[in-house]
C-alpha atoms as a PDB file:
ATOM      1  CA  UNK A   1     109.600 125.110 254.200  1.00  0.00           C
ATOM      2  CA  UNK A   2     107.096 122.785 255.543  1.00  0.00           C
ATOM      3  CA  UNK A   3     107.665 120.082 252.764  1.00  0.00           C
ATOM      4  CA  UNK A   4     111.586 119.830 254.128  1.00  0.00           C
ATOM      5  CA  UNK A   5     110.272 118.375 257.108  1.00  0.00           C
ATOM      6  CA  UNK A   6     108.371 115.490 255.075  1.00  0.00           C
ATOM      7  CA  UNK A   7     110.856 114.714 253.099  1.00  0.00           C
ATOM      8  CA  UNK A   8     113.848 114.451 255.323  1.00  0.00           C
ATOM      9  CA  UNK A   9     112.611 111.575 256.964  1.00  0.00           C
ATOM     10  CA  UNK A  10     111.669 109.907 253.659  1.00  0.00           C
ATOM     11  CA  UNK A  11     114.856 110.501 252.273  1.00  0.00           C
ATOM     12  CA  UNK A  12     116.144 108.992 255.614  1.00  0.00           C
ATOM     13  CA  UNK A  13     114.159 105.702 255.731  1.00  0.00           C
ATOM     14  CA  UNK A  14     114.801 105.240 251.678  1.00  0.00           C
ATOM     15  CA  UNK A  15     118.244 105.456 252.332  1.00  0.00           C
ATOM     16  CA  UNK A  16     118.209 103.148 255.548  1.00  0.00           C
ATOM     17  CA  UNK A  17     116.460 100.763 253.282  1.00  0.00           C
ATOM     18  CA  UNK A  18     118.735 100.817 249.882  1.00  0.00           C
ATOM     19  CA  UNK A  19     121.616 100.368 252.769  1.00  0.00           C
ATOM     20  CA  UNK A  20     120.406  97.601 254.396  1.00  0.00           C
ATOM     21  CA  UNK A  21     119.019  95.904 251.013  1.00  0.00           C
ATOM     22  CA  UNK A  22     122.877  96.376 249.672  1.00  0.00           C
ATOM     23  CA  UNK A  23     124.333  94.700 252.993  1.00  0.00           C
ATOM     24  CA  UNK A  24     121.804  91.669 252.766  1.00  0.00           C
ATOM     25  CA  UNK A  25     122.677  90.847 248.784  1.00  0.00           C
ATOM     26  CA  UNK A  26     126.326  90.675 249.881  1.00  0.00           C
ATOM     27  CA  UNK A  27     125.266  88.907 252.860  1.00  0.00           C
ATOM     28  CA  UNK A  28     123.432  86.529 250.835  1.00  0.00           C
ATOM     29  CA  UNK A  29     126.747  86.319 247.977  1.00  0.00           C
ATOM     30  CA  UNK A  30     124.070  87.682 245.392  1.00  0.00           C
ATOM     31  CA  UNK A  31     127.785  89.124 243.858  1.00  0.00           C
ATOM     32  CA  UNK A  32     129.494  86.551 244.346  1.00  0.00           C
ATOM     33  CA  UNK A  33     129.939  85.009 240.959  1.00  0.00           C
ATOM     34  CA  UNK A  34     128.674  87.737 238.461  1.00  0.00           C
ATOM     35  CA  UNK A  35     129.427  86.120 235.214  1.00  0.00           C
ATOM     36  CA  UNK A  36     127.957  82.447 235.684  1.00  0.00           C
ATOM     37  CA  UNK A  37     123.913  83.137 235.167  1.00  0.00           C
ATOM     38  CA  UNK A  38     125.222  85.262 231.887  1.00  0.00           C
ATOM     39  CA  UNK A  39     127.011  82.672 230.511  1.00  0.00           C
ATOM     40  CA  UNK A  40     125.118  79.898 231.719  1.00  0.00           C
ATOM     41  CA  UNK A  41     122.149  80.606 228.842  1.00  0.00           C
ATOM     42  CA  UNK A  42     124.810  79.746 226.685  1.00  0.00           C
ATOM     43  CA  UNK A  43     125.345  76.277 226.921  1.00  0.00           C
ATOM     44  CA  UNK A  44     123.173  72.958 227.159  1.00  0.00           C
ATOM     45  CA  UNK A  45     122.420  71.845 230.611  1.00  0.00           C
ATOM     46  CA  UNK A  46     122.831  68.434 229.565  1.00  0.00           C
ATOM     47  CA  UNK A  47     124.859  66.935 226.485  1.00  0.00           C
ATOM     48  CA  UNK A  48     122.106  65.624 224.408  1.00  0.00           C
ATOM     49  CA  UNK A  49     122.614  64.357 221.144  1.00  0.00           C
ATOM     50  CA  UNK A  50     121.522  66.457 217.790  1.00  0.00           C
ATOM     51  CA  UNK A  51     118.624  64.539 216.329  1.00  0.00           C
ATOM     52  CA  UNK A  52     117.218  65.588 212.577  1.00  0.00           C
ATOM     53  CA  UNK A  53     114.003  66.017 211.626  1.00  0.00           C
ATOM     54  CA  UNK A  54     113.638  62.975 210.315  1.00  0.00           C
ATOM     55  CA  UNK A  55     114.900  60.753 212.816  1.00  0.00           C
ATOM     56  CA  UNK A  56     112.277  62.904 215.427  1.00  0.00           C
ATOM     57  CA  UNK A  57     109.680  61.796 212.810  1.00  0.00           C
ATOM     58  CA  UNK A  58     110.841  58.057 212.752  1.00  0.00           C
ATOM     59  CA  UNK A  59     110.747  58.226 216.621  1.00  0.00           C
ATOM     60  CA  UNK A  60     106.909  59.625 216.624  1.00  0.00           C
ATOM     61  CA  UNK A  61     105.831  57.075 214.180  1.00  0.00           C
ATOM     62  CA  UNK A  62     107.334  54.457 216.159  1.00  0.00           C
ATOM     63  CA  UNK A  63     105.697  55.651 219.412  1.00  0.00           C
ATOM     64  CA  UNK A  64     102.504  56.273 217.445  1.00  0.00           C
ATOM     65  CA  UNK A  65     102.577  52.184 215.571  1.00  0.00           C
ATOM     66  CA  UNK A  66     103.209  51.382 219.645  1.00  0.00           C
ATOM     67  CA  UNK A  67      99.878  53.452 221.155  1.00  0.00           C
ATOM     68  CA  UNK A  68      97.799  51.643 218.442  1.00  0.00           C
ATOM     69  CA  UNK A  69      99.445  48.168 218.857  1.00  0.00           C
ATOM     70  CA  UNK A  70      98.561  48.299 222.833  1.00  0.00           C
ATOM     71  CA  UNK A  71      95.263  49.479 221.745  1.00  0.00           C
ATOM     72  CA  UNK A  72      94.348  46.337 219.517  1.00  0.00           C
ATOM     73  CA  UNK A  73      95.797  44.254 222.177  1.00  0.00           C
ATOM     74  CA  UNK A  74      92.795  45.511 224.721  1.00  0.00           C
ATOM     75  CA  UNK A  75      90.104  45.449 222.254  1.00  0.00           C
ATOM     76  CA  UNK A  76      91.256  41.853 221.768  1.00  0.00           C
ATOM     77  CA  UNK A  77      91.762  40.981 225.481  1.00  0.00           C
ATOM     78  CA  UNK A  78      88.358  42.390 226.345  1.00  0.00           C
ATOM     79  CA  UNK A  79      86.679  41.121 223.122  1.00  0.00           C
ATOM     80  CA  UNK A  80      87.408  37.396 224.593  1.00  0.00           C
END
């Protein structure tokens, strides 16, 4: 009979809580617009366009010929 008086107030102040947790989501519009974040993983943020595997690999190599073309032009800048 003893525990009753423990958990009273413990069901009490878990129900004052879940209450006032419940008022500040609406508060907040946590519910406002339920379906957005689910669909939202569906689409692109930004339109970007589809790029193949080998035009990714032409862009690397470009950048790549680029790094080691500003690379010979220090060597020769310092070298004089």
């Amino acid at each position: 009979m003893s525990v009753i008086y423990i958990l009273i107030p413990i069901a009490i102040v878990f129900t004052s809580v879940a209450i006032y947790l419940f008022f500040w989501a609406v508060k907040t519009e946590q519910f406002d617009d339920l379906e957005k974040q689910g669909m939202s993983i569906l689409f692109d943020d930004e339109a970007k366009s589809p790029t193949t595997d080998a035009q990714a690999s032409e862009q690397q190599a470009k950048q790549n010929s680029d790094q080691s073309s500003n690379i010979e032009q220090q060597q020769n800048k310092s070298a004089d």
